[in-house]
Protein backbone atom coordinates (compact mmCIF):
# COMPACT_ATOMS: atom_id res chain seq x y z
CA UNK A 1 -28.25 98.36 -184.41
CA UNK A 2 -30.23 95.21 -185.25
CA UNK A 3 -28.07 92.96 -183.00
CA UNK A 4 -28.27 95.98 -180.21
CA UNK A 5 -32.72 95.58 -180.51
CA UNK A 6 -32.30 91.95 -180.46
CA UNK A 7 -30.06 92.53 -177.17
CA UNK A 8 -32.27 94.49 -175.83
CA UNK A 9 -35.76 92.90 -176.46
CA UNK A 10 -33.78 89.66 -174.98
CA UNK A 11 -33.50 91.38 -171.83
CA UNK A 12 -36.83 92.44 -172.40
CA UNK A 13 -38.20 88.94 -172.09
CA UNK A 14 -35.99 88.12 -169.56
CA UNK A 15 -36.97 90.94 -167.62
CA UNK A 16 -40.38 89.97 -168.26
CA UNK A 17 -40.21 86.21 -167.26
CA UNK A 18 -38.95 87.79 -163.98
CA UNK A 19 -41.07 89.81 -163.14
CA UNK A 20 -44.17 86.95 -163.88
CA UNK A 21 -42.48 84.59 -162.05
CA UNK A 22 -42.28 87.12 -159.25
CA UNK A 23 -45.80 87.94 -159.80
CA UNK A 24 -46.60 84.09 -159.26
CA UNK A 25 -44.40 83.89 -156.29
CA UNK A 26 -46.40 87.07 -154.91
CA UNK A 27 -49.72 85.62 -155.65
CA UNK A 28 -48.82 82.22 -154.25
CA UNK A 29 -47.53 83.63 -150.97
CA UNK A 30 -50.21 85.97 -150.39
CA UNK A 31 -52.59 83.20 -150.72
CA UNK A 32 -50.44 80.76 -148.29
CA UNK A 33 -50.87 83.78 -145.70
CA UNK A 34 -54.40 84.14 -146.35
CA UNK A 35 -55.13 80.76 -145.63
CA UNK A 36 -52.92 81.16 -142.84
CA UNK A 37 -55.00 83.70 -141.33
CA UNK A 38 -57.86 82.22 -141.82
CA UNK A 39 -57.63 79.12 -140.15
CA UNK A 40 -56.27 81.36 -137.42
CA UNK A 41 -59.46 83.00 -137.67
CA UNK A 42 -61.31 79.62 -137.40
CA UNK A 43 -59.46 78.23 -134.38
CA UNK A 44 -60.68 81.70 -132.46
CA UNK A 45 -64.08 80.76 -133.63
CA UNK A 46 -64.25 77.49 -132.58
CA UNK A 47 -62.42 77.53 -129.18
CA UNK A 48 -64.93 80.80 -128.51
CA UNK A 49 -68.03 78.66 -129.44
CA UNK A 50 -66.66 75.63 -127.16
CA UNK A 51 -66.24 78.29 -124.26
CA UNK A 52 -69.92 79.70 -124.91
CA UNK A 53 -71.44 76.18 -125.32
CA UNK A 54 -69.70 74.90 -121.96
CA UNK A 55 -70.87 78.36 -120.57
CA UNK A 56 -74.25 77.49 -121.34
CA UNK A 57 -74.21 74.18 -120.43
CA UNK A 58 -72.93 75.03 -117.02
CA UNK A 59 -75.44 78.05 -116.37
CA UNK A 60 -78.27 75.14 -117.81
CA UNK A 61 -77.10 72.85 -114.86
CA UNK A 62 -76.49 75.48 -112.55
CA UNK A 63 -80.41 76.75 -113.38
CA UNK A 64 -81.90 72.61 -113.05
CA UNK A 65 -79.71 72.08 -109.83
CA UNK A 66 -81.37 74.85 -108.71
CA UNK A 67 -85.13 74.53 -109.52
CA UNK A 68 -84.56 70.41 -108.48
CA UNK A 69 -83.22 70.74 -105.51
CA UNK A 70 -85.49 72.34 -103.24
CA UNK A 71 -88.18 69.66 -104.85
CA UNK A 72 -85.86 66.72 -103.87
CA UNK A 73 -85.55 68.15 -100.70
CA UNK A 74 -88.99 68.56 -99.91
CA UNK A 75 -89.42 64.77 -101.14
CA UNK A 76 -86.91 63.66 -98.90
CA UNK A 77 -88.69 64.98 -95.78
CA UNK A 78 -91.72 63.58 -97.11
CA UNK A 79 -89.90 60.19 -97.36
CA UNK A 80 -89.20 60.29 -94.06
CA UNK A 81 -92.18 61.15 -92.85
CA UNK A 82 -94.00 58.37 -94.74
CA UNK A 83 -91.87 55.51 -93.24
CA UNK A 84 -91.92 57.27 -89.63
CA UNK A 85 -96.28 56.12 -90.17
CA UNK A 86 -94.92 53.13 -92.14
CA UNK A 87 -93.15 51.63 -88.84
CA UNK A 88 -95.68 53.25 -86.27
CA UNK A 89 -98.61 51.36 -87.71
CA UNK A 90 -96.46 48.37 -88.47
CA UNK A 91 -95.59 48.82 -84.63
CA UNK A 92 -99.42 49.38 -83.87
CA UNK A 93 -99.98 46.14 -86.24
CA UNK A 94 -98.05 44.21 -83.57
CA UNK A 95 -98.91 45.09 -80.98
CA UNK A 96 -102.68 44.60 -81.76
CA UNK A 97 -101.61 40.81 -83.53
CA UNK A 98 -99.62 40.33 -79.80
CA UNK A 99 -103.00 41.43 -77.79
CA UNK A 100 -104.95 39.18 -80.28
CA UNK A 101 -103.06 36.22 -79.57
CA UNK A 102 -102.93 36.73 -76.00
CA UNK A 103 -106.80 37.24 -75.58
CA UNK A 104 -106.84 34.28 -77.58
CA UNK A 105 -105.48 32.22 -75.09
């Protein structure tokens, strides 16, 4: 009877040893899928803020393309209109240097 409670507390321990090193096997692959998920998790984060920020940045260029152009439009007729004068009075500034010289003579 002794040798038989000896027997069977044996394959208590042994049973026990199993079931901790199960327990540790549990624990350590429940934590390798938890990290799993969350760097999952993370790579959905950041590829969602990259889309928003180049969302943003394109709706921000988008909104100063459209507030700058009409302005640099407007300059550009102004531009032109400033050397159209430019060349008329450099035009009238001959002209008057040619009839100088001439009544010079």
């Amino acid at each position: 009877m002794k040798d038989s409670a000896q027997a069977q507390e044996a394959l208590i321990d042994r049973f026990r040893e199993e079931l901790e090193a199960l327990a540790h096997r549990w624990s350590e692959d429940a934590k390798a899928r938890a990290e799993s998920v969350l760097n999952v998790a993370l790579a959905a984060s950041k590829d969602a803020m990259v889309r928003g920020m180049e969302d943003g940045a394109q709706a921000a260029a988008d909104q100063v393309r459209a507030e700058v152009g009409p302005v640099i439009r407007r300059m550009e007729k102004q531009s032109r209109q400033v050397a159209a004068m430019n060349i008329a009075a450099a035009v009238t500034a001959l002209i008057a240097a040619g009839l100088a010289l001439l009544s010079a003579i």
